[in-house]
Protein backbone atom coordinates (compact mmCIF):
# COMPACT_ATOMS: atom_id res chain seq x y z
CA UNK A 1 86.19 56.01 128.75
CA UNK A 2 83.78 58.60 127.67
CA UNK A 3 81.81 58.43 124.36
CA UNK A 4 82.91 60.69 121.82
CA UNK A 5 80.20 62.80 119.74
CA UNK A 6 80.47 65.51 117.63
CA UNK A 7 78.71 67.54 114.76
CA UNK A 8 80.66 68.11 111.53
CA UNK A 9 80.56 71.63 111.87
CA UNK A 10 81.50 71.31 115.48
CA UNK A 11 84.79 70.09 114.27
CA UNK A 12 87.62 72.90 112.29
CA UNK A 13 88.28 72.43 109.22
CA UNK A 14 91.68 72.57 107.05
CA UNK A 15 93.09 72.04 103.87
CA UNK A 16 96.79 70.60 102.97
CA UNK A 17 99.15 73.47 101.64
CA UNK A 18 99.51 71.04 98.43
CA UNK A 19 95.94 70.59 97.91
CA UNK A 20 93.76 72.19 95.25
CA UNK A 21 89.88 73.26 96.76
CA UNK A 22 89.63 70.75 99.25
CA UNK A 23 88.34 70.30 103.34
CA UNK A 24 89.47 67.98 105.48
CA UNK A 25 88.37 67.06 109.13
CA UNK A 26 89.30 64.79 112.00
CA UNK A 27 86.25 63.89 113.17
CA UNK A 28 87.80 61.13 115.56
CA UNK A 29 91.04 62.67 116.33
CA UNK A 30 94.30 60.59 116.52
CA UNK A 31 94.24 59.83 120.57
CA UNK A 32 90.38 58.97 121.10
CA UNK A 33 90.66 55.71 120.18
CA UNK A 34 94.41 54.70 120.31
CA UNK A 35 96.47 53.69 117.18
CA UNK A 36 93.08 55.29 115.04
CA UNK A 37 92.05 58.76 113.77
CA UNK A 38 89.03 58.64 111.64
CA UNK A 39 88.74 61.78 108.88
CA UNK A 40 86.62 63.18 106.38
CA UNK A 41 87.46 64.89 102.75
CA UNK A 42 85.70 66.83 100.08
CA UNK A 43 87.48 67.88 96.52
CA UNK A 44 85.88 70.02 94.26
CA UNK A 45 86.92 70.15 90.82
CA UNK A 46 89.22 70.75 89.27
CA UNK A 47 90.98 69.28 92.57
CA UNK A 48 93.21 67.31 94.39
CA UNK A 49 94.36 66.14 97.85
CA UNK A 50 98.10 66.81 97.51
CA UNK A 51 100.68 64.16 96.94
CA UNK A 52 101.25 61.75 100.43
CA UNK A 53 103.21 59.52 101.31
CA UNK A 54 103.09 57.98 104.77
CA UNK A 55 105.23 55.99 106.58
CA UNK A 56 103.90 55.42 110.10
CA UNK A 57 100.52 54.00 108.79
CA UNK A 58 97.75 52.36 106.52
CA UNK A 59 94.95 54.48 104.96
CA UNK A 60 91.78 53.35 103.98
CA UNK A 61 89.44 55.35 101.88
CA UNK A 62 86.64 55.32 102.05
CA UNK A 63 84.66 56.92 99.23
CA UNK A 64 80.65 58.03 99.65
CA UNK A 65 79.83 60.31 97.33
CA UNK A 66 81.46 61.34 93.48
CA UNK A 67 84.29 59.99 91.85
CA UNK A 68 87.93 60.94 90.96
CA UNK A 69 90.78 59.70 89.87
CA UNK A 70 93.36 58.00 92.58
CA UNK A 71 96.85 57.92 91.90
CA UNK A 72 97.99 55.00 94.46
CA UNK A 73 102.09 54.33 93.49
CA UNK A 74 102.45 54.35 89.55
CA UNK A 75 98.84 53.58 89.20
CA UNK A 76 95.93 55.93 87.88
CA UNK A 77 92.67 54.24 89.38
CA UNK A 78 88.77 56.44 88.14
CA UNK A 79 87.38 55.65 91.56
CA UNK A 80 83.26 56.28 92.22
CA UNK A 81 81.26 56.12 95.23
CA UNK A 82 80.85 53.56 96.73
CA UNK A 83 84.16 52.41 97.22
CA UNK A 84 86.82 51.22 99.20
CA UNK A 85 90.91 52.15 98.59
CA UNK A 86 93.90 50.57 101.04
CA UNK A 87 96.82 52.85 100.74
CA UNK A 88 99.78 50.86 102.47
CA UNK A 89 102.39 52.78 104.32
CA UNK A 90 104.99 54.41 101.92
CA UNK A 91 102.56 54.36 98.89
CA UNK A 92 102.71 57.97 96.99
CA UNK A 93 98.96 58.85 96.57
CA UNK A 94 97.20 61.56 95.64
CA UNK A 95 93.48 62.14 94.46
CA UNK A 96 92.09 64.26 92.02
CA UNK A 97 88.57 65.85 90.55
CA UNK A 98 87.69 66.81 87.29
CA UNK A 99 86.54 70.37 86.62
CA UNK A 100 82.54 70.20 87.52
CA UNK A 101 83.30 66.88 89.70
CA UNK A 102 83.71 66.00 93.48
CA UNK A 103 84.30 63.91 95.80
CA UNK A 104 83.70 62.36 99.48
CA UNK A 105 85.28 59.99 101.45
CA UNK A 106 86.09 59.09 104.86
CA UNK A 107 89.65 58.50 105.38
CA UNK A 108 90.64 56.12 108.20
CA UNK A 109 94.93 55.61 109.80
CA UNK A 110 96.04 52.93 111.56
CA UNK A 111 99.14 53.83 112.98
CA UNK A 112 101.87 50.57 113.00
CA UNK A 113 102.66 49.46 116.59
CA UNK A 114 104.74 52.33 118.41
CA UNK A 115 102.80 55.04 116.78
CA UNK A 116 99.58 55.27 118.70
């Protein structure tokens, strides 16, 4: 196996079609490291990710820089750096940043068994 580096701005960029002035990136894309893909997300406020809900595997946040507020299910969470989340599979979620606000955070799937 061959190591895997890259540079952020190596790596595209993208934003969810429900999200609200955010970037995403796979920086350890689903594949390199099987059952895994590592990413990395920025919100500025006023924000959000865009409502998920995943069935095929956990997400872990985790959060480096800002704070938000995490909607995880029915709850409302204020989350700050530094933090950790666990979104199980088939948890509604969405995260979002005041006006004047952001937020960073590493975002880390582990597809179930089957789903590598």
């Amino acid at each position: 196996m061959t190591a895997y580096l890259k540079a952020f701005s190596d790596i595209p960029s993208y934003s969810d079609p429900e999200s609200q002035n955010q970037l995403c990136r796979d920086i350890l894309p689903r594949g390199v490291v099987p059952g895994l893909l590592v990413g990395y997300d920025m919100i500025e406020g006023p924000g959000r990710n865009g409502l998920g809900k995943h069935h095929e595997w956990h997400q872990v946040f985790v959060v480096v820089r800002g704070r938000g507020t995490l909607l995880r299910g029915a709850e409302r969470i204020v989350v700050e750096a530094p933090c950790i989340i666990h979104i199980p599979p088939d948890t509604e979620h969405d995260v979002f940043v005041a006006e004047g606000e952001r937020i960073e955070y590493v975002y880390i799937n582990e597809y179930l068994a089957g789903e590598a």
